[in-house]
Protein backbone atom coordinates (compact mmCIF):
# COMPACT_ATOMS: atom_id res chain seq x y z
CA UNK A 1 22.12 22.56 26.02
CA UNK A 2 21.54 18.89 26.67
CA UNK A 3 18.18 16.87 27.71
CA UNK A 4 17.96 14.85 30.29
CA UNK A 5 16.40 11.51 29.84
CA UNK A 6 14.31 10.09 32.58
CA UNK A 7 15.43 7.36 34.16
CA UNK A 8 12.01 4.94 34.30
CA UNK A 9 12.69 1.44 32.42
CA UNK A 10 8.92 1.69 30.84
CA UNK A 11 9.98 5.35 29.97
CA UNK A 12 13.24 4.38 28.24
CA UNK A 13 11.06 1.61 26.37
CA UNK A 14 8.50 3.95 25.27
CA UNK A 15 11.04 7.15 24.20
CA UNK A 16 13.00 4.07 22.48
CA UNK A 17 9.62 3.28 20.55
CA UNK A 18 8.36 6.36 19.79
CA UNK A 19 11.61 7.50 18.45
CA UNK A 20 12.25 4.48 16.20
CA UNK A 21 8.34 5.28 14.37
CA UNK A 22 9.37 8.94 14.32
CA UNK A 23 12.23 7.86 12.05
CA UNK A 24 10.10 5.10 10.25
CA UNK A 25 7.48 7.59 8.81
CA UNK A 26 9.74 10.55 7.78
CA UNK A 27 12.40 7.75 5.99
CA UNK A 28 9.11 6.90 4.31
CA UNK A 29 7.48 10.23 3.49
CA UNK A 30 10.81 11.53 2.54
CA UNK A 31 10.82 8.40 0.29
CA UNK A 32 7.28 9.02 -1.14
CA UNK A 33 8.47 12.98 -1.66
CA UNK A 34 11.87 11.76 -3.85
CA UNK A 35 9.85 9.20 -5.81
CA UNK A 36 7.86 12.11 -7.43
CA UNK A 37 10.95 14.24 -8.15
CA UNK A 38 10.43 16.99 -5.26
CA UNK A 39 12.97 18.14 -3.43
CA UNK A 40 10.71 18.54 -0.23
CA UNK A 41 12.98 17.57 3.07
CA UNK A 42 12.05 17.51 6.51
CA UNK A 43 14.22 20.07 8.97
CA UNK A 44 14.94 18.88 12.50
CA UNK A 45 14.32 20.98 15.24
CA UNK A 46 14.95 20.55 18.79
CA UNK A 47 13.06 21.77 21.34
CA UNK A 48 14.11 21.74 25.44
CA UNK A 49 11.85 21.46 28.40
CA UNK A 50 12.95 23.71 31.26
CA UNK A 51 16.51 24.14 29.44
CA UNK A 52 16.22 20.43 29.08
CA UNK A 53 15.92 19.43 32.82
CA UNK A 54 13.24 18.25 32.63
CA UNK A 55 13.21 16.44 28.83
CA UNK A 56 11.96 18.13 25.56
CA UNK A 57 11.84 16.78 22.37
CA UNK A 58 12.70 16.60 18.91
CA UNK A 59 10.31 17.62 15.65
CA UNK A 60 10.53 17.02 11.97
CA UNK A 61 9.43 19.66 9.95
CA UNK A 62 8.46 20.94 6.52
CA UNK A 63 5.93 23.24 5.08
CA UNK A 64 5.10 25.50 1.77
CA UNK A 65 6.54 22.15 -0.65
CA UNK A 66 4.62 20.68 -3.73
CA UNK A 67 3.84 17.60 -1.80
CA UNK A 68 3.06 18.55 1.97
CA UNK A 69 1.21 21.76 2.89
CA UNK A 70 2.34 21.60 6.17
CA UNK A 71 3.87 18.02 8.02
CA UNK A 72 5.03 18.19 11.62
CA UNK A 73 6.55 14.60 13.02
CA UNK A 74 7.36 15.27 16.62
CA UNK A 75 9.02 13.18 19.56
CA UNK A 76 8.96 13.94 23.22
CA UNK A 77 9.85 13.14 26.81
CA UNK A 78 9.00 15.16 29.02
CA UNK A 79 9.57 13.82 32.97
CA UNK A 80 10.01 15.14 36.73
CA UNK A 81 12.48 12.84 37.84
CA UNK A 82 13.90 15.29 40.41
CA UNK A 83 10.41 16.80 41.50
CA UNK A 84 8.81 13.65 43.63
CA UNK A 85 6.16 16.36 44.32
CA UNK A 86 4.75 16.21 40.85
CA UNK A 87 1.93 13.34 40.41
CA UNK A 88 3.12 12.81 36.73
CA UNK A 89 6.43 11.14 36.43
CA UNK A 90 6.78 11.00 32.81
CA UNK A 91 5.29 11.41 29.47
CA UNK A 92 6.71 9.88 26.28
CA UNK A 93 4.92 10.73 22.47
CA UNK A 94 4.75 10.74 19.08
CA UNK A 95 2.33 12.74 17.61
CA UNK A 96 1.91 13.44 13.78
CA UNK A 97 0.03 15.28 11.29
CA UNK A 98 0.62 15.81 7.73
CA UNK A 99 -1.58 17.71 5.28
CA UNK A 100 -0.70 17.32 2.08
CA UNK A 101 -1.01 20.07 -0.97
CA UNK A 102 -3.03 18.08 -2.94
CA UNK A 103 -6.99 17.99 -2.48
CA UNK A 104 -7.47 14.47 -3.06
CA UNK A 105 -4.76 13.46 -1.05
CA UNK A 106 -5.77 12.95 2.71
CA UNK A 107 -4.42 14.44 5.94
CA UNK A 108 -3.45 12.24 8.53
CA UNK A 109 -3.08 12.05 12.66
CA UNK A 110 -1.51 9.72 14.41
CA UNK A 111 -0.44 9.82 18.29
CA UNK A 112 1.39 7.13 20.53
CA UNK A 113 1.85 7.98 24.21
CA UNK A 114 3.32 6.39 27.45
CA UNK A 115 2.06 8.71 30.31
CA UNK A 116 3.32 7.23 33.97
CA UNK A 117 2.49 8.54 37.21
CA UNK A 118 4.72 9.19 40.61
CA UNK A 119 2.86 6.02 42.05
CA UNK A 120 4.47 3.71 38.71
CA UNK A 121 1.16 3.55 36.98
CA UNK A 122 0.54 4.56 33.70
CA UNK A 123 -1.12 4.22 30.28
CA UNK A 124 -0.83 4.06 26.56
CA UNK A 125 -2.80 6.70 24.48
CA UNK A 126 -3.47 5.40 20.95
CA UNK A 127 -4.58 7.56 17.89
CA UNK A 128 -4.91 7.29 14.43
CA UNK A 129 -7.66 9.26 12.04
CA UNK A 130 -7.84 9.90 8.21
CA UNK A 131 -8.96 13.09 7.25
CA UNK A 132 -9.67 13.66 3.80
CA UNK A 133 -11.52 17.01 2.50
CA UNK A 134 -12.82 14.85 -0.17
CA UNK A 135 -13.33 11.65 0.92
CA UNK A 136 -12.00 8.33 -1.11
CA UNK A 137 -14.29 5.22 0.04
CA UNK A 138 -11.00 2.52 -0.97
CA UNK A 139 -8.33 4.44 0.97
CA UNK A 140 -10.85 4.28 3.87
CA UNK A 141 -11.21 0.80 3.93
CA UNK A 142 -7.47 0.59 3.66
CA UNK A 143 -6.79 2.67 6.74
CA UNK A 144 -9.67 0.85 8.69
CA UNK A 145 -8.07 -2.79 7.63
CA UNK A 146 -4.84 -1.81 8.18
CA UNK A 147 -5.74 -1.14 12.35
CA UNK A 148 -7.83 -3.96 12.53
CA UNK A 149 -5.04 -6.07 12.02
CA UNK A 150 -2.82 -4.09 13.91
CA UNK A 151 -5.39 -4.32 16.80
CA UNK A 152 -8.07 -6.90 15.80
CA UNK A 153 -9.21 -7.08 19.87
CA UNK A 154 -9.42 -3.70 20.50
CA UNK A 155 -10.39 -2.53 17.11
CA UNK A 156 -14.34 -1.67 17.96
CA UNK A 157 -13.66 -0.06 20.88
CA UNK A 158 -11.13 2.00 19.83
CA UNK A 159 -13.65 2.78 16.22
CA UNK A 160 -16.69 3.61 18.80
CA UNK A 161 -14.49 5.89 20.66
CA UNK A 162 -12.98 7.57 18.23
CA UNK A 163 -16.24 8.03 16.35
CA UNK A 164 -17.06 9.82 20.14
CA UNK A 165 -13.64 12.13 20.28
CA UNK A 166 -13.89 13.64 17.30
CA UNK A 167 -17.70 13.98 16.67
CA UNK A 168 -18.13 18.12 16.35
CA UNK A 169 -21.52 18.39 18.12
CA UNK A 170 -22.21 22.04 17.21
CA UNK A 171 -21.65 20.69 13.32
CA UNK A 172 -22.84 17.20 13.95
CA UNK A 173 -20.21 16.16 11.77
CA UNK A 174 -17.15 14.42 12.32
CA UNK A 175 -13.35 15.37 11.78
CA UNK A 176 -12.29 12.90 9.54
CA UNK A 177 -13.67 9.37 7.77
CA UNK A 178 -11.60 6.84 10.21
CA UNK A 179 -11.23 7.00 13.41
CA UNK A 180 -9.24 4.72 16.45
CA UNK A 181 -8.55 5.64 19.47
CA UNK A 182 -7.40 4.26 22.59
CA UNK A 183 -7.57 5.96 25.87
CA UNK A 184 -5.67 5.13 29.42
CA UNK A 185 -5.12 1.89 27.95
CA UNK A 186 -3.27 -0.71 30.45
CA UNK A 187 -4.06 -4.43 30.11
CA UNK A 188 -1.12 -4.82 33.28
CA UNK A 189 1.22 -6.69 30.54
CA UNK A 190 3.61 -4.20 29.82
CA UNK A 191 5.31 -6.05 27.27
CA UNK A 192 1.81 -6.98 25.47
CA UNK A 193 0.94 -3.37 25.65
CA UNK A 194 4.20 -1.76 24.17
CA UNK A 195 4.06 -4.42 21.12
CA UNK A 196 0.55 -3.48 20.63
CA UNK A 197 1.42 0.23 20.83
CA UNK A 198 4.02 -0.82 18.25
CA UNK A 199 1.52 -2.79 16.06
CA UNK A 200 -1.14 0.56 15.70
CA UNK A 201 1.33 3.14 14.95
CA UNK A 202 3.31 1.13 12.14
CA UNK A 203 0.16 0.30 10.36
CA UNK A 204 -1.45 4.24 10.40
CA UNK A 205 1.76 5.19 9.24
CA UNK A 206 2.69 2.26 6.90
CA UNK A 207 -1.17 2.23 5.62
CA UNK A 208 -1.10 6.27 5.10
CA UNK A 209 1.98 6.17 3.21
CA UNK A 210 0.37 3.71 1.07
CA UNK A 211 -3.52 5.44 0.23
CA UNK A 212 -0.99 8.33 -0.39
CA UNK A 213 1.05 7.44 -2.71
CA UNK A 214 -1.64 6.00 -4.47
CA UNK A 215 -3.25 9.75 -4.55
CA UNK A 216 0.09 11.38 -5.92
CA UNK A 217 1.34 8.67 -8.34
CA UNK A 218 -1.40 9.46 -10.84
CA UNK A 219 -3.21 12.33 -8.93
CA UNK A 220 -6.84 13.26 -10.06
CA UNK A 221 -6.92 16.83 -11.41
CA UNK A 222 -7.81 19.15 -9.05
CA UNK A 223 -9.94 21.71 -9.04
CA UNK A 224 -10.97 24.55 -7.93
CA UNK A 225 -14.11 23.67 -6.29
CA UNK A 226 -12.07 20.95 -4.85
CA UNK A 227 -9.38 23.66 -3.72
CA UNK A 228 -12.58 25.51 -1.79
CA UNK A 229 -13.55 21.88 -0.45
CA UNK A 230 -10.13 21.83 1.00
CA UNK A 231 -10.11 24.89 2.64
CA UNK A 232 -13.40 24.44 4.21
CA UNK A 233 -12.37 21.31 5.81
CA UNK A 234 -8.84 22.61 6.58
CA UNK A 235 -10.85 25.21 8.45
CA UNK A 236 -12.90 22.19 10.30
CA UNK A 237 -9.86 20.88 11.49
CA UNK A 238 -8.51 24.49 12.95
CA UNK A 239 -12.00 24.08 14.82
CA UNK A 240 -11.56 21.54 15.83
CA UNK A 241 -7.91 20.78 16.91
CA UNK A 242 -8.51 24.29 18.75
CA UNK A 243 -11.75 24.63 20.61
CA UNK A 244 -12.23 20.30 21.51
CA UNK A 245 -9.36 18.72 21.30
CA UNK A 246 -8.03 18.16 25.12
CA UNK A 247 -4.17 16.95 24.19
CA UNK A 248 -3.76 20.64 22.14
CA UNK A 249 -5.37 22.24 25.07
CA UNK A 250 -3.28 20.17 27.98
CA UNK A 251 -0.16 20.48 26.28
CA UNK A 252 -0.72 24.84 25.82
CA UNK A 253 -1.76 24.86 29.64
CA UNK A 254 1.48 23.13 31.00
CA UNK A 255 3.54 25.34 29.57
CA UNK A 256 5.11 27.64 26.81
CA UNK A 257 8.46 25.61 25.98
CA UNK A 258 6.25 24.08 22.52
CA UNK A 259 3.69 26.26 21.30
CA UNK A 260 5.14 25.47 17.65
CA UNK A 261 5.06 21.95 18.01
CA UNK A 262 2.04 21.54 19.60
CA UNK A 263 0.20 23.63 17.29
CA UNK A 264 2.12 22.13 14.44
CA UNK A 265 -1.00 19.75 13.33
CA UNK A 266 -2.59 23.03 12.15
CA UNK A 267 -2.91 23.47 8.55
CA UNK A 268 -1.27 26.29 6.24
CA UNK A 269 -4.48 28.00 5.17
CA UNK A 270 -7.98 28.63 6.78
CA UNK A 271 -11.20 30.48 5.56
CA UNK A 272 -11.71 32.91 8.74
CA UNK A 273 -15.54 33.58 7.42
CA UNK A 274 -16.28 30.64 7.88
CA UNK A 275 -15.10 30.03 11.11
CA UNK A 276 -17.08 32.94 12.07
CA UNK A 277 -20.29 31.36 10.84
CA UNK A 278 -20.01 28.54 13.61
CA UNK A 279 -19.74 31.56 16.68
CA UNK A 280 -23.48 31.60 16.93
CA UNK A 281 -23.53 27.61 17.63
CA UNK A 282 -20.94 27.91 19.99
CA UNK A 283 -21.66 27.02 23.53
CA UNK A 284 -20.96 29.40 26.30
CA UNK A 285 -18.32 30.30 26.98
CA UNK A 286 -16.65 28.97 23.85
CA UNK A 287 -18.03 31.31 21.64
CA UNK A 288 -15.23 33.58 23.49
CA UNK A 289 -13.11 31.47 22.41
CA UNK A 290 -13.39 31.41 18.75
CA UNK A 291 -14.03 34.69 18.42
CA UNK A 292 -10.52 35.44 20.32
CA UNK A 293 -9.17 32.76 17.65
CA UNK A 294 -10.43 34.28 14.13
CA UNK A 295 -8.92 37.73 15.76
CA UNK A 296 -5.61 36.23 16.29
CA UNK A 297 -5.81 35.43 12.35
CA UNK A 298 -3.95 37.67 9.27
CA UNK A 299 -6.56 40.24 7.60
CA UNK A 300 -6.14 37.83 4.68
CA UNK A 301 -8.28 35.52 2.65
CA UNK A 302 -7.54 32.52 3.13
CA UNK A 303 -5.94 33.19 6.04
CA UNK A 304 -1.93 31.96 6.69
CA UNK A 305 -1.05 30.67 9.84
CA UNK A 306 2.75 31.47 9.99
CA UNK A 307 4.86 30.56 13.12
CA UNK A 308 3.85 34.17 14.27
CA UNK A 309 0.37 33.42 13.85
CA UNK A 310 0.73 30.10 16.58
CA UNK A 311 2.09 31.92 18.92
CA UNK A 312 -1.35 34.31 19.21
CA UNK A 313 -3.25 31.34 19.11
CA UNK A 314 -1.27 29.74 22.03
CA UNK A 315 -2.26 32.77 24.02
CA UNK A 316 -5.73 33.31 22.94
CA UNK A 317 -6.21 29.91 24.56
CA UNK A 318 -4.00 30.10 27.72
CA UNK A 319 -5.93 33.20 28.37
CA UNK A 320 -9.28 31.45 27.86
CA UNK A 321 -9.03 28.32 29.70
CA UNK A 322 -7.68 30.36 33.01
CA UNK A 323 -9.96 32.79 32.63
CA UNK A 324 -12.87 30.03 32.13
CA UNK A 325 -11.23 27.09 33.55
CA UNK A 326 -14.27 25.20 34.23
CA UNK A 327 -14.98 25.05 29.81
CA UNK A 328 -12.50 22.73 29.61
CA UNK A 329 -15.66 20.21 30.60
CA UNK A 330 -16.65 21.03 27.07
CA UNK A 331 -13.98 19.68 25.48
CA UNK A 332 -14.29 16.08 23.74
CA UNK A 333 -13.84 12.91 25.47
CA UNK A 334 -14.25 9.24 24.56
CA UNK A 335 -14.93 6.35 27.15
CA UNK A 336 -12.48 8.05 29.24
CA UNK A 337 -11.51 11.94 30.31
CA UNK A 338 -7.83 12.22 30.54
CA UNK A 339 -6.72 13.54 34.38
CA UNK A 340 -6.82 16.96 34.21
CA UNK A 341 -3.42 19.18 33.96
CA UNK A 342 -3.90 19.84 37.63
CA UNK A 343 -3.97 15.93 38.32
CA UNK A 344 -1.03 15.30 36.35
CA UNK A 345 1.21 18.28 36.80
C-alpha cells in the first residue's frame, strides 16, 4: 500500500515542514531518553487514508517506558485531489503530545497545520500548551519566552486565545499553565507564514525538551500525593481533550482510518470517579456524553486506556455528536470557530 501525496505546491511545503519537526522532536526526545540510560524508543507506525488515496500519515509511538507514560508524534496529509467536489483540498499536520512518567515533569501539546480549500485558500493552525499536574513557575516562563521569540507579533493574541480554548468553564480552570494558539491564521505572505509556522513549532519543541530535561536530570522525589496530583490532572486532560476540544472531535467525525492516532494525546491512566463527579456540571446534552465516556472505561482503578479502550471512546463520540449534532456549539473556540466538518469535507 502506497500514499498518495497531493499535488498543491503550499501542500508539498507544509507536509515538507511538518515532517522535518516530526523528526526534530523524536531525534531529540529519543536523545533526552538515552542520556538517562533508558532504553525507551519510539515505534513507527503508518497509517493510510482511504487505502492511501487519499493521503494518511505517519506516527511515532511509545508508551508504558520509565521516561514517557504515553508520547504520540504524528504526521499527516490528508487531501482530495481527485474529488473537486470536496470544499477541502488538503490538510497537512503535526500534532504532538507527550506525558511523561514522572509527576514533576510536564506534559506537552503542540500542533502545526496547513488546511487549504478547493478555492486555493487556506490557513495555518498554531498550538503549543504546557501542562504540568504540578506546576513549576521557571519552566513556565521558559515555555512562554521561548514563543515570544518565536512569535514576538503575534504572541498576545495567540496567549489571549489560548487562555480562551482551553479555559474548562464547568471547572473554571484551565488545561494547562501556557497557552498559544493561533487560529485560521493567513497574513497573504505565504512564505512569511510558513517561516513563522516554522519559528513556533521549533521553539515548543526545542523549549520542552529543555524544562524537561531539567525535570529528569536531577528529578525531585516523587510522591505519592504527587502521584494522586497526577492522576487528577491526567483525568482533566481526558475531559478535556474529549468533551471540548473541536480538532479530537473533527478528526473522529471525518472518519475511522485514525482513531489511534487521534486519540493518541490521551494519557495512560485516569481516575473514572472523578470524572463522574463533573456529570452533574455538565451542560445538556454533554452530560450524555461523559457518562457514555466513563462507561467505555476498564472496571479498574485508575483506569488504563489500552488501544482497545480508544476505539470505544471513538464510538461513544461518533455516536454522540450525530445523534446531538447541534452540541458541537459547545465545544471550545478562541477568536475564531474552525468551519465545521460539513464545510470542509
Amino acid at each position: 500500500m502506497q500514499r498518495i501525496p497531493a499535488q498543491s505546491p503550499q501542500a508539498i511545503q507544509a507536509y515538507d515542514l511538518v515532517s522535518r519537526l516530526q523528526k526534530r522532536f523524536v531525534d531529540a526526545l529519543e536523545a533526552l531518553t538515552t542520556s538517562l540510560d533508558s532504553g525507551q524508543k519510539f515505534e513507527t507506525v503508518e497509517w493510510f487514508r482511504d487505502e492511501g488515496q487519499h493521503g494518511g500519515g505517519i506516527r511515532y509511538g511509545t508508551a508504558a517506558g520509565d521516561v514517557i507514560g504515553r508520547g504520540s508524534v504524528n504526521v499527516s496529509q490528508v487531501h482530495y485531489d481527485d474529488l473537486p467536489e470536496k470544499k477541502l483540498s488538503s490538510a497537512n499536520a503535526i500534532s504532538t503530545i507527550i506525558h511523561p512518567v514522572h509527576p514533576h515533569a510536564p506534559s506537552v501539546h503542540i500542533h502545526i497545520s496547513w488546511t487549504e480549500m478547493r478555492n486555493g485558500e487556506g490557513y495555518w493552525r498554531m498550538m503549543a500548551d504546557l501542562n504540568p499536574a504540578i506546576e513549576n513557575t521557571d519552566a513556565t516562563q521558559v515555555f512562554f519566552n521561548a514563543l515570544q521569540a518565536a512569535a514576538p507579533e503575534q504572541f498576545d493574541e495567540a496567549k489571549a486565545q489560548g487562555e480562551r480554548y482551553f479555559l474548562i468553564p464547568v471547572l473554571n480552570r484551565h488545561r494547562g499553565v501556557a497557552h498559544f494558539y493561533l487560529e485560521q491564521y493567513n497574513t497573504g505572505d505565504a512564505e512569511k507564514d510558513l517561516a513563522l509556522a516554522a519559528s513556533v513549532g521549533e521553539a515548543a519543541m526545542d523549549s520542552y525538551v529543555a524544562i524537561l530535561t531539567q525535570a529528569l536530570k536531577k528529578p525531585t522525589q516523587a510522591s505519592d500525593e504527587d502521584r494522586a496530583t497526577q492522576l487528577a490532572y491526567h483525568s482533566l486532560y481526558f475531559f478535556q481533550v474529549l468533551t471540548l476540544d473541536r480538532g479530537t472531535t473533527t478528526g473522529l467525525l471525518v472518519h475511522e482510518q485514525n482513531d489511534l492516532g487521534i486519540l493518541g494525546s490521551l494519557p495512560a491512566y485516569v481516575n473514572a470517579d472523578l470524572l463522574a463527579s463533573w456529570i452533574k456540571d455538565m451542560p445538556e446534552p454533554q452530560e450524555q456524553l461523559l457518562q457514555g465516556l466513563i462507561s467505555a472505561l476498564p472496571e479498574t482503578s485508575p483506569c488504563l486506556i489500552d488501544d482497545s479502550v480508544k476505539q470505544k471512546l471513538a464510538h461513544v463520540i461518533r455516536h454522540h455528536y450525530r445523534t446531538h449534532p447541534g452540541a458541537i456549539s459547545l465545544q471550545a473556540s478562541g477568536d475564531v470557530i474552525p468551519a465545521t466538518v460539513n464545510n470542509h469535507r
